[in-house]
Protein backbone atom coordinates (compact mmCIF):
# COMPACT_ATOMS: atom_id res chain seq x y z
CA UNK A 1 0.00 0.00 0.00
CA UNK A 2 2.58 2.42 1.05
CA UNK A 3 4.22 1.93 -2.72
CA UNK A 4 0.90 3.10 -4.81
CA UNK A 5 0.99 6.34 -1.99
CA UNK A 6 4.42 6.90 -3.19
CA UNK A 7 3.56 6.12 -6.84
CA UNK A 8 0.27 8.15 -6.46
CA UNK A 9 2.54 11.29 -4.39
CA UNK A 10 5.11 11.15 -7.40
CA UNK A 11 2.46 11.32 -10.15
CA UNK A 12 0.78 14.54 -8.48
CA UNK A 13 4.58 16.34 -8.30
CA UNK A 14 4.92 15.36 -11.82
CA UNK A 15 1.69 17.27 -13.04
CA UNK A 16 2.13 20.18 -10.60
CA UNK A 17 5.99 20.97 -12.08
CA UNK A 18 4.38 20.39 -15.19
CA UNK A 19 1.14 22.72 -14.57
CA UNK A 20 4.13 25.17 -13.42
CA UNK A 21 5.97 25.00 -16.68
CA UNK A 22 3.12 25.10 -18.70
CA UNK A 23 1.61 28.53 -17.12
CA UNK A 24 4.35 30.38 -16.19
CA UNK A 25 5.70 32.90 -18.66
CA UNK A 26 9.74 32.35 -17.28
CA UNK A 27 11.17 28.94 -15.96
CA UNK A 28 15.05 29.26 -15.11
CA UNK A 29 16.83 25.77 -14.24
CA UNK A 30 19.99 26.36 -12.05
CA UNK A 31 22.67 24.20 -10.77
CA UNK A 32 23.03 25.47 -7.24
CA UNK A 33 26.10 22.62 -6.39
CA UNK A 34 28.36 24.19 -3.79
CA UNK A 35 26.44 26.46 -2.34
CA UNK A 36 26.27 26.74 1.30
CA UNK A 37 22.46 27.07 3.19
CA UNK A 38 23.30 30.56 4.10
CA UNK A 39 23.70 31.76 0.29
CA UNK A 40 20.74 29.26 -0.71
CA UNK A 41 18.63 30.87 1.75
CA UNK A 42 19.63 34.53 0.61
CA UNK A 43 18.82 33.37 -2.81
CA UNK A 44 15.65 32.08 -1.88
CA UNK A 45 14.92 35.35 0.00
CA UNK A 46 15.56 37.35 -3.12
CA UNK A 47 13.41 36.05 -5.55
CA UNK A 48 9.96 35.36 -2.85
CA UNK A 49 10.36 39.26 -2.86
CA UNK A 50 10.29 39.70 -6.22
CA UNK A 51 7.29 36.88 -6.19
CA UNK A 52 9.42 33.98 -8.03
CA UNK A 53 8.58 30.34 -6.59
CA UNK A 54 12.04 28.57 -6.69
CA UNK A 55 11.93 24.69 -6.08
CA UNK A 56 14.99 21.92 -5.82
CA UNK A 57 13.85 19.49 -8.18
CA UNK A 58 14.98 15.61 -8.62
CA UNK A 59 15.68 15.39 -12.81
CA UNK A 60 13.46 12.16 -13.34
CA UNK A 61 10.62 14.01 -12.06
CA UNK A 62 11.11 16.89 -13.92
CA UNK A 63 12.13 14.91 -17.42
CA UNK A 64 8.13 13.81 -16.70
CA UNK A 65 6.85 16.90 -16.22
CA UNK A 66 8.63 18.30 -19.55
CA UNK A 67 7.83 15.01 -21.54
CA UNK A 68 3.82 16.00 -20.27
CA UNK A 69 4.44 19.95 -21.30
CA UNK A 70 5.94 18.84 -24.37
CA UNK A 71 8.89 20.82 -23.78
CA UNK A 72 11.27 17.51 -23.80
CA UNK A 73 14.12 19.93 -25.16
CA UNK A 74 14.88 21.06 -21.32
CA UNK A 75 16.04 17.76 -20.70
CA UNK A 76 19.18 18.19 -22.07
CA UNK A 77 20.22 20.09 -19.24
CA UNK A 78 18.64 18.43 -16.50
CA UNK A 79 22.05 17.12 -15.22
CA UNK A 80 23.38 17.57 -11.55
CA UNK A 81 21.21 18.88 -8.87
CA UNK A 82 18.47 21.10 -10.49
CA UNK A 83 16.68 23.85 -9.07
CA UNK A 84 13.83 25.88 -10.95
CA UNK A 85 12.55 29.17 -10.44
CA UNK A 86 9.08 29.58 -11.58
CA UNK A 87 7.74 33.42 -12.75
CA UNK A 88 4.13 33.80 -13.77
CA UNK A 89 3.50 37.37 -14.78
CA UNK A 90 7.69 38.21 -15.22
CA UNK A 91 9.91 37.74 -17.73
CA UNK A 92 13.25 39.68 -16.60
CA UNK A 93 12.90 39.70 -12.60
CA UNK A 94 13.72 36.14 -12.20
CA UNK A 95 16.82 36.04 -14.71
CA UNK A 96 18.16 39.38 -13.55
CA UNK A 97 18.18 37.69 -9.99
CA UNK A 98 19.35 34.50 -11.05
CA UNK A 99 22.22 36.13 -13.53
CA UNK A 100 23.88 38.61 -10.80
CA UNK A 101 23.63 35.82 -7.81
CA UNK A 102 25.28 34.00 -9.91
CA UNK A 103 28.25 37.13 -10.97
CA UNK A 104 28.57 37.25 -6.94
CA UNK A 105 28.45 33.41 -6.54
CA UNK A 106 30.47 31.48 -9.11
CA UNK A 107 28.65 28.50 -7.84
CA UNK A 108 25.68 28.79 -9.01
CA UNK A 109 25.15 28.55 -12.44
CA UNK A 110 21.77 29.47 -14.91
CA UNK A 111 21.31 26.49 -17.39
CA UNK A 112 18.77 27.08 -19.14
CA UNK A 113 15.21 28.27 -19.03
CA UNK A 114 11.62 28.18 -20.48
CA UNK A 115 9.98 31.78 -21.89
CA UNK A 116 6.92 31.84 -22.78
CA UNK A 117 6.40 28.14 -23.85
CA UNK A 118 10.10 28.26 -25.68
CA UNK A 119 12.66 26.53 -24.24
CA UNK A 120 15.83 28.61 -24.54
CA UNK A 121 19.69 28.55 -23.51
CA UNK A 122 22.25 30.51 -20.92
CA UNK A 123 22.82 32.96 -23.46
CA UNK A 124 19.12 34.23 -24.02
CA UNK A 125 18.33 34.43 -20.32
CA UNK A 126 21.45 36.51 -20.05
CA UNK A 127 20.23 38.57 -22.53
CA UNK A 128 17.25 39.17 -20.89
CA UNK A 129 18.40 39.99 -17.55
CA UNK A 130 19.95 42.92 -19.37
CA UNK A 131 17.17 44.45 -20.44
CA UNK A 132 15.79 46.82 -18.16
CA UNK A 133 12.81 46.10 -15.89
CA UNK A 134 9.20 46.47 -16.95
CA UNK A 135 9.18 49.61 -14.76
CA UNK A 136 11.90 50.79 -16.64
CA UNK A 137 10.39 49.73 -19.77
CA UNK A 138 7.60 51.83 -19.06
CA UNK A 139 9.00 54.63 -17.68
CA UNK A 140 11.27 54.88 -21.15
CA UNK A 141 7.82 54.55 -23.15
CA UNK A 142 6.39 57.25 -21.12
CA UNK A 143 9.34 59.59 -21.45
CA UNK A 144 9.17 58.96 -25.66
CA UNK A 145 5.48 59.55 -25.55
CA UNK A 146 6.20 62.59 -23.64
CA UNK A 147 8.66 64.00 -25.70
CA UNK A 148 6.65 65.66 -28.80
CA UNK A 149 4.13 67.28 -25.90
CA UNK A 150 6.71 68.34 -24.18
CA UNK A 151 8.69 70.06 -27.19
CA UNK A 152 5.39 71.78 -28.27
CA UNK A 153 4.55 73.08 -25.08
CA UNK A 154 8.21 74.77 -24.61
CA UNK A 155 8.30 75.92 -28.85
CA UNK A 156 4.35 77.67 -27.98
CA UNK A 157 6.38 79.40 -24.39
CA UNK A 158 9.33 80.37 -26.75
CA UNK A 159 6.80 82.28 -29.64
CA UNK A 160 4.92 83.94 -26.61
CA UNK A 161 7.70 85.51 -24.74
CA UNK A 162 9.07 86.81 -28.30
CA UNK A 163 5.60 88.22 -28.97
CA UNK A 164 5.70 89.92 -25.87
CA UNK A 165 8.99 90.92 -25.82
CA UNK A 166 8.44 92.30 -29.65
CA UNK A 167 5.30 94.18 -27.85
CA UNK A 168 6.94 95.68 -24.87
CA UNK A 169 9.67 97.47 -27.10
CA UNK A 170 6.88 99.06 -29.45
C-alpha cells in the first residue's frame, strides 16, 4: 500500500511541475552545487520578494513533467542537482536575480530556461536579464510619448515671450 501512496505522491509532483511549466511565462533551471544554506537561503529570500517560486527538483521528475508539457528539449540540461525558479507574470525579474547571484556566486550557475512556452539557452536568459525592468520599460515609453508634448509646449512658451517681448519694445 505504502508503494501506490508513493507512486500516487510522485504522479501529483509530476503534473504540478508540469502545470508550473506550462503557465508560467519564465522557468530558469539552475545548478546550485556548492552552495552553502546561508547563500541558498539569501537566494531564496531574493526572488519570494520579487514573487518567483524557486523549487529543488529531482531530474526524473522533472524529465516527466517536460515530456507532459511537451517541452522535452529542457532535458538536455537536467544534469546535476536542479533547481527551478518559476515566474508567472515576469519575464526579466527572475533572470536578472538568477544572472547577478550568480556574478557574486560562481557557484551557481543558470542552465537554461523556459519563456513563454520556448525553451531557450544561458545565453538568451542573459540577454534578458539585461534588459531593463518592466518599470523601466515603461517609464522609457512614457518619457518617448512625452517628448513631442513636451517640445510643443516649450516651442508655444518660446513664440509667446518673443511676442511679448516684440510688444513691450513698441
Amino acid at each position: 500500500m505504502a508503494n501506490a501512496k508513493v507512486i500516487e505522491l510522485k504522479s501529483q509532483q509530476v503534473s504540478e511541475v508540469s502545470e508550473k511549466l506550462k503557465v508560467s511565462s519564465c522557468s530558469i533551471v539552475a545548478d546550485y552545487r556548492g552552495l552553502n544554506v546561508a547563500q541558498v537561503t539569501e537566494l531564496r529570500r531574493q526572488l519570494r520578494e520579487a514573487g518567483v517560486e524557486f523549487q529543488v527538483l529531482k531530474n526524473t521528475l522533472v524529465r516527466r513533467a517536460t515530456a507532459s508539457a511537451e517541452l522535452s528539449e529542457l532535458d538536455e540540461f537536467l544534469t546535476g542537482p536542479t533547481a527551478i525558479a518559476f515566474s508567472k507574470d515576469d519575464i526579466i525579474t527572475p533572470a536578472k536575480i538568477l544572472t547577478d547571484f550568480a556574478k557574486k556566486n560562481d557557484k551557481l550557475s543558470v542552465k537554461a530556461g523556459v519563456v513563454e512556452g520556448k525553451v531557450v539557452d544561458f545565453n538568451q536568459i542573459k540577454a534578458l536579464a539585461e534588459l531593463p525592468s518592466r518599470e523601466g520599460l515603461l517609464s522609457m515609453l512614457l518619457s518617448v510619448l512625452q517628448a513631442p508634448m513636451r517640445n510643443f509646449a516649450l516651442a508655444v512658451k518660446a513664440v509667446a515671450e518673443k511676442q511679448e517681448g516684440g510688444a513691450q519694445e513698441a
